[in-house]
N, C-alpha and C. Protein backbone atom coordinates (compact mmCIF):
# COMPACT_ATOMS: atom_id res chain seq x y z
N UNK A 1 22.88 19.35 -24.19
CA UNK A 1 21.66 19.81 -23.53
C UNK A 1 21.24 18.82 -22.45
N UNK A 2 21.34 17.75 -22.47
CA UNK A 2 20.74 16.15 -21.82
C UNK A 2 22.29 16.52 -20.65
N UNK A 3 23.27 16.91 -20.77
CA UNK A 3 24.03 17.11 -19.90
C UNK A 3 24.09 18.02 -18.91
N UNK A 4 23.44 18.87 -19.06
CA UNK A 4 23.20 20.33 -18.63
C UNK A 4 21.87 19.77 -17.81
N UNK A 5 20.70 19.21 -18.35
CA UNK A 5 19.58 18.81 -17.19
C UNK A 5 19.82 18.46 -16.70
N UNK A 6 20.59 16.75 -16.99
CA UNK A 6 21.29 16.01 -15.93
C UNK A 6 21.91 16.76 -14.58
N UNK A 7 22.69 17.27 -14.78
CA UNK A 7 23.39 18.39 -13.65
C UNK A 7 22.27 19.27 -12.78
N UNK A 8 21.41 20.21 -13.59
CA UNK A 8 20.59 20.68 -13.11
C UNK A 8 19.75 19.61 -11.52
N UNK A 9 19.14 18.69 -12.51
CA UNK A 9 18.17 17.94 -11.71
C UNK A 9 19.03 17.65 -10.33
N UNK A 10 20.53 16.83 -10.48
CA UNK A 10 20.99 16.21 -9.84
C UNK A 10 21.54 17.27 -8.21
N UNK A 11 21.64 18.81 -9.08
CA UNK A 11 22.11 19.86 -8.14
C UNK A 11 20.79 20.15 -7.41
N UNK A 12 19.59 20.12 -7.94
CA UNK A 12 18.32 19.98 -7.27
C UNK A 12 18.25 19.50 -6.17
N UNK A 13 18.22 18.27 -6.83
CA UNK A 13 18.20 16.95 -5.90
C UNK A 13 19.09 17.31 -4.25
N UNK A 14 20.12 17.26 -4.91
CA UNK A 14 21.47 17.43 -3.74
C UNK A 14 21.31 18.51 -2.83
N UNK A 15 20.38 19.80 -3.28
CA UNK A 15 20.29 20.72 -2.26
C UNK A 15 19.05 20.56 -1.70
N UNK A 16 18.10 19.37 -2.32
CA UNK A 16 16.73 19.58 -1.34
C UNK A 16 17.40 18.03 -0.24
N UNK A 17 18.12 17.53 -0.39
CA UNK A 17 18.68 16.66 0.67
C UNK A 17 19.70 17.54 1.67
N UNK A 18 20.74 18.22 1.46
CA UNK A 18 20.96 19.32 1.81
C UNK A 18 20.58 19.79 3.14
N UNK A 19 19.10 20.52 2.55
CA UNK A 19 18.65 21.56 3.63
C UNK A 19 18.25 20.46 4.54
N UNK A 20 17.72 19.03 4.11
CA UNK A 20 17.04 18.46 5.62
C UNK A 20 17.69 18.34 7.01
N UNK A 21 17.96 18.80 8.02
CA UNK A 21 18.77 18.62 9.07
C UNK A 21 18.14 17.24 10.19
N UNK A 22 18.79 16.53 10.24
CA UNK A 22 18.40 15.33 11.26
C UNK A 22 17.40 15.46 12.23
N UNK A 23 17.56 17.02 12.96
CA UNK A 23 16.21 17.21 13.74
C UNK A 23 15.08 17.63 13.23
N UNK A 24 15.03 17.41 11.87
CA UNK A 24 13.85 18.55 11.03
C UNK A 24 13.50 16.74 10.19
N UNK A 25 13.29 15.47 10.74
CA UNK A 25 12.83 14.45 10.27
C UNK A 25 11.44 14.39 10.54
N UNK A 26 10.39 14.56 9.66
CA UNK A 26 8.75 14.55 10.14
C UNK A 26 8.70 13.14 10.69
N UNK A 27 7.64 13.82 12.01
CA UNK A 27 7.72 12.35 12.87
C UNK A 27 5.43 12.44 13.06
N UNK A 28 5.26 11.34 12.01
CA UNK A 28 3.92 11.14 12.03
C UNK A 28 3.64 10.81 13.30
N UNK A 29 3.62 9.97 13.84
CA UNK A 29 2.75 9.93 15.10
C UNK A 29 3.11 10.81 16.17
N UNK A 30 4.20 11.66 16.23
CA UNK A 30 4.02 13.03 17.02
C UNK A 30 2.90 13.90 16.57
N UNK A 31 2.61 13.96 15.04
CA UNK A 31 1.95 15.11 14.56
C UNK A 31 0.81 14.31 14.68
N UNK A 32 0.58 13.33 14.78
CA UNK A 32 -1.06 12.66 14.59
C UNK A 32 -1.50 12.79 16.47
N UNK A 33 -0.34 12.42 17.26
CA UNK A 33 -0.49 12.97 18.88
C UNK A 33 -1.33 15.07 19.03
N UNK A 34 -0.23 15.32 18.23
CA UNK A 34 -0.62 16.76 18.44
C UNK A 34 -1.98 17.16 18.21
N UNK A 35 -2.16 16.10 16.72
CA UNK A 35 -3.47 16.91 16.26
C UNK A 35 -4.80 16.09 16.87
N UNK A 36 -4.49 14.99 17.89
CA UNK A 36 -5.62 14.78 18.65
C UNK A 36 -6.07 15.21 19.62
N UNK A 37 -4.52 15.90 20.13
CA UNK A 37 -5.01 17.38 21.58
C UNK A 37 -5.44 18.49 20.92
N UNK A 38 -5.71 18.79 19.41
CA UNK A 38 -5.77 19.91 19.71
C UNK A 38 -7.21 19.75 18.81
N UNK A 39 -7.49 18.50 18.14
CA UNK A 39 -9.11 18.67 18.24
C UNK A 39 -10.34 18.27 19.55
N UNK A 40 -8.98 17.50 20.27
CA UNK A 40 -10.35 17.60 21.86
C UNK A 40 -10.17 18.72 22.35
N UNK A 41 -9.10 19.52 22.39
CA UNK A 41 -9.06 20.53 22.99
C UNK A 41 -10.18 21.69 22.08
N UNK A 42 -10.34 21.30 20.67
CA UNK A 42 -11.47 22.28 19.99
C UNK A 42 -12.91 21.62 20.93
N UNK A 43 -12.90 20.70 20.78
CA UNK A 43 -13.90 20.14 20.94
C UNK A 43 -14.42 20.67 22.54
N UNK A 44 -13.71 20.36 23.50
CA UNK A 44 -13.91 20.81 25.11
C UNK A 44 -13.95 22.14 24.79
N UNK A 45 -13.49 23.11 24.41
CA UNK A 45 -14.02 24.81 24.30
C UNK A 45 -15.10 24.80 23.77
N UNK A 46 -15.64 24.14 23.14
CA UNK A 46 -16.78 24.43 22.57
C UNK A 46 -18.02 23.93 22.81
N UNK A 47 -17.68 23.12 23.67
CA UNK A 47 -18.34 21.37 24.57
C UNK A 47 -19.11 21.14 23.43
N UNK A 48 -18.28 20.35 22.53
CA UNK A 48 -18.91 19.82 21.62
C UNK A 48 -18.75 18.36 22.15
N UNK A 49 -19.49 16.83 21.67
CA UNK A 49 -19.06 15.55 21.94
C UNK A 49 -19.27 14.88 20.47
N UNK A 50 -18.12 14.06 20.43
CA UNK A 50 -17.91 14.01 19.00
C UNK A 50 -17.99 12.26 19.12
N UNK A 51 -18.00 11.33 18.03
CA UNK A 51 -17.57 9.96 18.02
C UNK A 51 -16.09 10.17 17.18
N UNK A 52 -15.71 8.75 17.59
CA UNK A 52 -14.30 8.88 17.07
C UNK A 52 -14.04 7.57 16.66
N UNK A 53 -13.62 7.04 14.93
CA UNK A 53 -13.35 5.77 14.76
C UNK A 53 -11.77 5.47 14.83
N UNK A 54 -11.89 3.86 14.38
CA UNK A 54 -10.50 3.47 14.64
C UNK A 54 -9.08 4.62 13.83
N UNK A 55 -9.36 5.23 13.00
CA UNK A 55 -8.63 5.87 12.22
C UNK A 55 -8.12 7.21 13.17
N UNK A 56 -9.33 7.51 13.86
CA UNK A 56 -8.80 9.03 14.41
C UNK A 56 -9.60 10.04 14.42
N UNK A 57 -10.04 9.68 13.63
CA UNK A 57 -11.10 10.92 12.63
C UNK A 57 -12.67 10.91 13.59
N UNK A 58 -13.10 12.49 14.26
CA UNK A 58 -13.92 12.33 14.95
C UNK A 58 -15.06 13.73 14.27
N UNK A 59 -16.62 12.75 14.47
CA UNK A 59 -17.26 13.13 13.60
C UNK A 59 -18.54 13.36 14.59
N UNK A 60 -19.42 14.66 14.45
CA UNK A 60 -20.65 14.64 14.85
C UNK A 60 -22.03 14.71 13.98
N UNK A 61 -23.15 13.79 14.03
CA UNK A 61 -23.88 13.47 13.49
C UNK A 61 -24.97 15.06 14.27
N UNK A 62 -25.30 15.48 13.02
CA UNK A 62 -26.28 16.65 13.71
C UNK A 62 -27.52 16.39 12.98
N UNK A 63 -27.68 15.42 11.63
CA UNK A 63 -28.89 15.50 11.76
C UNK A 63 -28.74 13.39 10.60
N UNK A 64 -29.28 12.42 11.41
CA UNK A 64 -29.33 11.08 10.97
C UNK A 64 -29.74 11.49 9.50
N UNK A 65 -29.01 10.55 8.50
CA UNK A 65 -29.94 9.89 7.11
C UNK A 65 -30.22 8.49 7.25
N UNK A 66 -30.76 8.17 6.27
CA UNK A 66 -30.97 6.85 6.31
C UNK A 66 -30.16 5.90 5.52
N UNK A 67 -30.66 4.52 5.23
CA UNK A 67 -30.14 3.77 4.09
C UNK A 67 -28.58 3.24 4.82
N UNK A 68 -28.13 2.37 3.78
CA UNK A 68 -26.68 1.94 4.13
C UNK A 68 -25.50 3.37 4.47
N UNK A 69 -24.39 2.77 5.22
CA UNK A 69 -23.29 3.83 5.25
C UNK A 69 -22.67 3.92 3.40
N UNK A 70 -21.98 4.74 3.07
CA UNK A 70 -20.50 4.57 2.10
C UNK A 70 -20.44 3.64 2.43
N UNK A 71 -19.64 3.00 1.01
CA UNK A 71 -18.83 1.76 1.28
C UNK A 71 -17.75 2.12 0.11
N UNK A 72 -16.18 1.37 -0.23
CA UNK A 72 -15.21 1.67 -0.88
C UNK A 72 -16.39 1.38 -2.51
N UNK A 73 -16.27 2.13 -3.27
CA UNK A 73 -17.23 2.34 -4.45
C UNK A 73 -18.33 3.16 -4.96
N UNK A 74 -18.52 3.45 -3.73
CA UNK A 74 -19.77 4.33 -3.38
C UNK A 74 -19.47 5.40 -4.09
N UNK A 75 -20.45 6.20 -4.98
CA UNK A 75 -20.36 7.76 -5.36
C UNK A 75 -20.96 8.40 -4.43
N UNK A 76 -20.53 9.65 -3.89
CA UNK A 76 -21.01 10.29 -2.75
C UNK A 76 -21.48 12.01 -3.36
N UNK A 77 -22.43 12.40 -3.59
CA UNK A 77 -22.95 13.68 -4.02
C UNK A 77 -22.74 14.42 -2.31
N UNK A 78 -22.30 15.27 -2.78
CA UNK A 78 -22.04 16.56 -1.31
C UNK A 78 -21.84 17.86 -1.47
N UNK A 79 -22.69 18.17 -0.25
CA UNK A 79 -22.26 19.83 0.28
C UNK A 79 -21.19 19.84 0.93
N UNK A 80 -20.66 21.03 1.11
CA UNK A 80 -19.63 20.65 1.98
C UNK A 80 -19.06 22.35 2.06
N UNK A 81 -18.99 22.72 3.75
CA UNK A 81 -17.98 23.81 4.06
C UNK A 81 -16.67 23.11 4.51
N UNK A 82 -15.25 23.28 4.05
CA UNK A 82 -14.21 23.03 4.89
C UNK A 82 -13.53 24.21 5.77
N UNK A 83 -13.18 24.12 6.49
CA UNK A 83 -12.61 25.46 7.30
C UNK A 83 -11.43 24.47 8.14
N UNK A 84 -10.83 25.54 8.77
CA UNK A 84 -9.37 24.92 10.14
C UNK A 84 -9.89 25.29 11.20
N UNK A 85 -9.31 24.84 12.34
CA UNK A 85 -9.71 25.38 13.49
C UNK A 85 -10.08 26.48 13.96
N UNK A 86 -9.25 27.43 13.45
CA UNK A 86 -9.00 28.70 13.95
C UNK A 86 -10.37 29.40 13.53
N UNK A 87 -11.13 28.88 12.20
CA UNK A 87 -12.48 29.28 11.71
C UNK A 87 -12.19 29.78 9.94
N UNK A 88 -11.19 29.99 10.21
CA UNK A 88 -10.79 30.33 8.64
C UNK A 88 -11.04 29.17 7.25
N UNK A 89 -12.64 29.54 6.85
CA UNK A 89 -13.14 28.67 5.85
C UNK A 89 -11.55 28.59 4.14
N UNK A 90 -11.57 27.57 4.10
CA UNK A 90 -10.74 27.35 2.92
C UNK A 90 -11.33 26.53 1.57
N UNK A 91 -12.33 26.69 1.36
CA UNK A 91 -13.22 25.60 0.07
C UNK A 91 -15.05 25.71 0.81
N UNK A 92 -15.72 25.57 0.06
CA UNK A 92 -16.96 25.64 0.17
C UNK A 92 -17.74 25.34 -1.20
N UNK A 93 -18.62 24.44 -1.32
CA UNK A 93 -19.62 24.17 -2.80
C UNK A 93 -21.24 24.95 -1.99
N UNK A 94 -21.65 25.41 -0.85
CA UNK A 94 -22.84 25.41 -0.86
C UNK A 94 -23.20 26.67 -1.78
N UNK A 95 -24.21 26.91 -2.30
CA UNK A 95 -25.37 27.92 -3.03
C UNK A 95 -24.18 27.87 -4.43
N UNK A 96 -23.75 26.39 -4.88
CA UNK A 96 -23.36 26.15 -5.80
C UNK A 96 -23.87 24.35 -6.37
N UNK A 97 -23.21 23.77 -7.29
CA UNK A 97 -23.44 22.49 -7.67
C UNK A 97 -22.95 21.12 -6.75
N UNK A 98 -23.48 20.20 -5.82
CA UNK A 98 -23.11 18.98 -5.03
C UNK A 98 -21.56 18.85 -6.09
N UNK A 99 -20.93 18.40 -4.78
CA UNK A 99 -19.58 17.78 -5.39
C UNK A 99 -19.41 15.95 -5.23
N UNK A 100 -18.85 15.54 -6.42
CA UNK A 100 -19.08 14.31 -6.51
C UNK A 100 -17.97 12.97 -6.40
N UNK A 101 -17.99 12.55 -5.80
CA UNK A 101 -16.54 11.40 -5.55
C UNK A 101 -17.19 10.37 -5.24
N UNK A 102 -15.92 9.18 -5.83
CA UNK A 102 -16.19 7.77 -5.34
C UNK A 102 -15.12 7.26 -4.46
N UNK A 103 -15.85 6.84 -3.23
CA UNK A 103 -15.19 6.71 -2.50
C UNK A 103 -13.86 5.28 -2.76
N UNK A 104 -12.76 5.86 -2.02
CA UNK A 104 -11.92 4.49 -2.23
C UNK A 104 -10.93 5.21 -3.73
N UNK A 105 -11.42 5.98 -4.10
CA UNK A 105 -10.95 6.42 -5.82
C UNK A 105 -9.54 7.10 -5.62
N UNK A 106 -9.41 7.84 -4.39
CA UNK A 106 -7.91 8.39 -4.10
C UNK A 106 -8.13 10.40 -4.77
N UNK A 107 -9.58 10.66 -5.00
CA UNK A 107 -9.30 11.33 -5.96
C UNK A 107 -9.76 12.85 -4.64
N UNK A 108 -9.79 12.37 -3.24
CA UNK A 108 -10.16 13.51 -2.41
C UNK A 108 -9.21 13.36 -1.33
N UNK A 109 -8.74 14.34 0.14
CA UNK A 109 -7.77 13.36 0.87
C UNK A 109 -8.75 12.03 1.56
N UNK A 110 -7.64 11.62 1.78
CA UNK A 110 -7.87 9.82 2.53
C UNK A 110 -9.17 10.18 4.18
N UNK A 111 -9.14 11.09 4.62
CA UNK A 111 -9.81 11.59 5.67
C UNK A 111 -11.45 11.69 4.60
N UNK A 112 -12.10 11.54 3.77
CA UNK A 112 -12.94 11.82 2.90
C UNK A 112 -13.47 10.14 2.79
N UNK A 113 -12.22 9.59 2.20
CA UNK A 113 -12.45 8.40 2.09
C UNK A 113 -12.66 7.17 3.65
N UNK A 114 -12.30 7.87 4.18
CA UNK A 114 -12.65 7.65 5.37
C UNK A 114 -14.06 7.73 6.13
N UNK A 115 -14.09 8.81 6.48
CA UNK A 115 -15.38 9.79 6.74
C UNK A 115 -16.70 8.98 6.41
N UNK A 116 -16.48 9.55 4.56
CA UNK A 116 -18.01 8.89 4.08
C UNK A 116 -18.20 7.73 4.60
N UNK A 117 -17.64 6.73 4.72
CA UNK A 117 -18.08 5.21 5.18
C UNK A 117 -19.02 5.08 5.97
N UNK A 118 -18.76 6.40 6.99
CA UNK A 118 -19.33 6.51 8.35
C UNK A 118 -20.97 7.31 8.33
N UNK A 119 -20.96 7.83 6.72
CA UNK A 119 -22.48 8.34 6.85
C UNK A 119 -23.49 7.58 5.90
N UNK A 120 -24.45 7.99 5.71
CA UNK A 120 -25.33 7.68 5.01
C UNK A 120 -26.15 8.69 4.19
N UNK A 121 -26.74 8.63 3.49
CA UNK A 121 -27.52 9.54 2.82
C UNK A 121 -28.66 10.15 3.39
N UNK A 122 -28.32 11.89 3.86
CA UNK A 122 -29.27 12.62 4.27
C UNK A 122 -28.50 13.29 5.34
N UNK A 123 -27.52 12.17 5.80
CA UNK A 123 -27.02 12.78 7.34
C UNK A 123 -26.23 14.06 6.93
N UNK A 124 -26.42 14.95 7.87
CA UNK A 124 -25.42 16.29 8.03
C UNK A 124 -24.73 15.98 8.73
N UNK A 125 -23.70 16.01 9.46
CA UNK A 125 -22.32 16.17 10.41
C UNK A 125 -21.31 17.23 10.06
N UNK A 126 -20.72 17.20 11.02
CA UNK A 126 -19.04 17.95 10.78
C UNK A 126 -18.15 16.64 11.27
N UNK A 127 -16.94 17.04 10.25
CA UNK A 127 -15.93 15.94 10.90
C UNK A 127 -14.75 16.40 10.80
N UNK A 128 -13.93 15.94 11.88
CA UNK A 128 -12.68 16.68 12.33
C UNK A 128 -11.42 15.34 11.93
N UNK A 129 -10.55 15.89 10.57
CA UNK A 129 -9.81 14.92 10.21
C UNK A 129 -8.32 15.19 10.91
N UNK A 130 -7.56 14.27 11.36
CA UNK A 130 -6.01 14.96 11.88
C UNK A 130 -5.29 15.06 10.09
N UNK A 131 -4.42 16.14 10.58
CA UNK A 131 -3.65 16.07 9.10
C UNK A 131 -3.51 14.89 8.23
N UNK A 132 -3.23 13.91 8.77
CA UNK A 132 -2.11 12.94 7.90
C UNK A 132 -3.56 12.25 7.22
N UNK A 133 -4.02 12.57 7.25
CA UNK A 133 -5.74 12.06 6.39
C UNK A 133 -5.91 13.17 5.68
N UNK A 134 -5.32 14.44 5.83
CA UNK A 134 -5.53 15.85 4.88
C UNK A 134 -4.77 16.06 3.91
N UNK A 135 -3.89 17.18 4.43
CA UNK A 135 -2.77 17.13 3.25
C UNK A 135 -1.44 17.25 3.81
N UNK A 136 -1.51 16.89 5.12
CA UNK A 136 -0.39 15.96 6.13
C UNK A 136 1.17 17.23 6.38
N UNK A 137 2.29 16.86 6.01
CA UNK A 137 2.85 17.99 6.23
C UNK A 137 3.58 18.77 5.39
N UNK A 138 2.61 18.66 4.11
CA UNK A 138 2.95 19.75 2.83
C UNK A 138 2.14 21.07 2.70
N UNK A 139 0.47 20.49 3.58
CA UNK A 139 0.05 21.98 2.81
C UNK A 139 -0.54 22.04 1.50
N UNK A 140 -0.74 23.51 1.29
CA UNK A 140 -1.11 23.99 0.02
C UNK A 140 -1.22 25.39 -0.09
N UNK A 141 -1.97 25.61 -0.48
CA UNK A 141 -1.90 27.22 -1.14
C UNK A 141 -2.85 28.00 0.02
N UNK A 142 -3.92 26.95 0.32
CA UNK A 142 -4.64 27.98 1.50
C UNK A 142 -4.74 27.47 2.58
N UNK A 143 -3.95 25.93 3.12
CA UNK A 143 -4.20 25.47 4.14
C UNK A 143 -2.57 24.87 4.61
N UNK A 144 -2.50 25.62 5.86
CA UNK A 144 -0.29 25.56 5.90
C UNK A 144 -0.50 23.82 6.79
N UNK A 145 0.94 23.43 6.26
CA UNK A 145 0.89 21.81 6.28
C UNK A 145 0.61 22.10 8.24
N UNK A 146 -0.04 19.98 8.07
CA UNK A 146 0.24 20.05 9.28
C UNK A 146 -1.04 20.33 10.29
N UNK A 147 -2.44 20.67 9.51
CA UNK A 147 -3.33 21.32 9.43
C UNK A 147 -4.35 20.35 9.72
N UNK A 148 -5.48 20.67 11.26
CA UNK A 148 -6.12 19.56 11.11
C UNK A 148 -7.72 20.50 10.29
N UNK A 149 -8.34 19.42 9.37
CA UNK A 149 -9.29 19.93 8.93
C UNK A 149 -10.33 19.39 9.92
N UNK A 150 -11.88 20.61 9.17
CA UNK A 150 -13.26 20.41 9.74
C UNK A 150 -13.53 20.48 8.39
N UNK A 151 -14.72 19.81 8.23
CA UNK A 151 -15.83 19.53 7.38
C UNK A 151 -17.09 19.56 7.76
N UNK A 152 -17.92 20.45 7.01
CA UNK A 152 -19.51 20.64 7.67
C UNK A 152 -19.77 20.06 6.30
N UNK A 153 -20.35 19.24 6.42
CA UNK A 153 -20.65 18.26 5.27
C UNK A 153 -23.00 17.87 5.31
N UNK A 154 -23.29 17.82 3.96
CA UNK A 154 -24.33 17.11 3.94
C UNK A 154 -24.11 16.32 2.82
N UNK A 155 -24.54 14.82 3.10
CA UNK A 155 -24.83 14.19 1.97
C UNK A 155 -25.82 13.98 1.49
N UNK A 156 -25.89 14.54 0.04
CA UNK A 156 -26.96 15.08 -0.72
C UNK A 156 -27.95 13.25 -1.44
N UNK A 157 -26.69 12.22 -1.53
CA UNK A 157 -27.24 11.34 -1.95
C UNK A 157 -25.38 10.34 -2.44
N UNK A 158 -25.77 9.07 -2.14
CA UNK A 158 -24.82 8.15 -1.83
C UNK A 158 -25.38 7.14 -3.27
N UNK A 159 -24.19 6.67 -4.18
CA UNK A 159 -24.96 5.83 -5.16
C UNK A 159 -23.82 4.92 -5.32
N UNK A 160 -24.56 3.16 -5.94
CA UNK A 160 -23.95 2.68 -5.87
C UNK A 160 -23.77 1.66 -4.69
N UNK A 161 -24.61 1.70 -3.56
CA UNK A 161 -24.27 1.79 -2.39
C UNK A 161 -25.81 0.19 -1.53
N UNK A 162 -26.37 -0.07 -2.45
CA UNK A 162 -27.49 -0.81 -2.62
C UNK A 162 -26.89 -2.34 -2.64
């Protein structure tokens, strides 16, 4: 039986190396290039003006909170619509229960852990993450890899953070 998996796994293995073809090598900073034309390019259709930190990740403050930003530890209580460019919402908690993470924890994508740093408690924004802070070029079930997200986010309350 232990011989038979063995084989199995190993024939697995061998055909997901297989299909990769040399020109089909994911090349991150092409896709992190792409997905910064194509959130200024959201951004200029819509003349929106966004800030943008060292990471990439560009965020508009629509309404200030106060108090310290996130910091790596921080529990962050939130609303939150996510949607893609195109407008097609994929996750939403509002006219439901705040969703809760600590930042730095690994337990949301890295674009999250990012993000929060940059707000404080009260502020509303949207923030526009490039993939490779999302879920980069795998995807999932409702968002095809490769995908830059939006976040209409409020933070309901930041703890920990004193």
């Amino acid at each position: 039986m232990k011989t038979i998996r063995t084989f199995l796994v190993l024939g697995i293995v061998a055909l997901a190396f297989s299909a990769c073809k040399p020109d089909e090598i994911f090349d991150i900073e092409e896709q992190f290039t792409r997905d910064t034309v194509l959130i200024e390019q959201y951004l200029a259709d819509n003349s929106l003006v966004a800030e943008k930190d060292e990471s990439g990740i560009r965020y508009i403050i629509k309404e200030q909170g106060t108090g310290a930003n996130g910091k790596f530890g921080s529990t962050v209580l939130v609303k939150y619509t996510g949607y893609l460019l195109d407008g097609t919402t994929f996750d939403t908690n509002v006219g439901k229960e705040v969703f809760d993470f600590v930042i730095g924890q690994g337990s949301v994508v890295q674009g999250w852990d990012i993000a929060f740093k940059l707000l404080n408690k009260g502020t509303v924004a949207t923030i526009y993450i490039p993939s490779q802070y999302g879920y980069g070029n795998i995807g999932n079930l409702f968002i095809p890899a490769n995908s830059v997200l939006v976040f209409d986010v409020h933070v309901v309350d930041l703890l920990g953070n004193e």
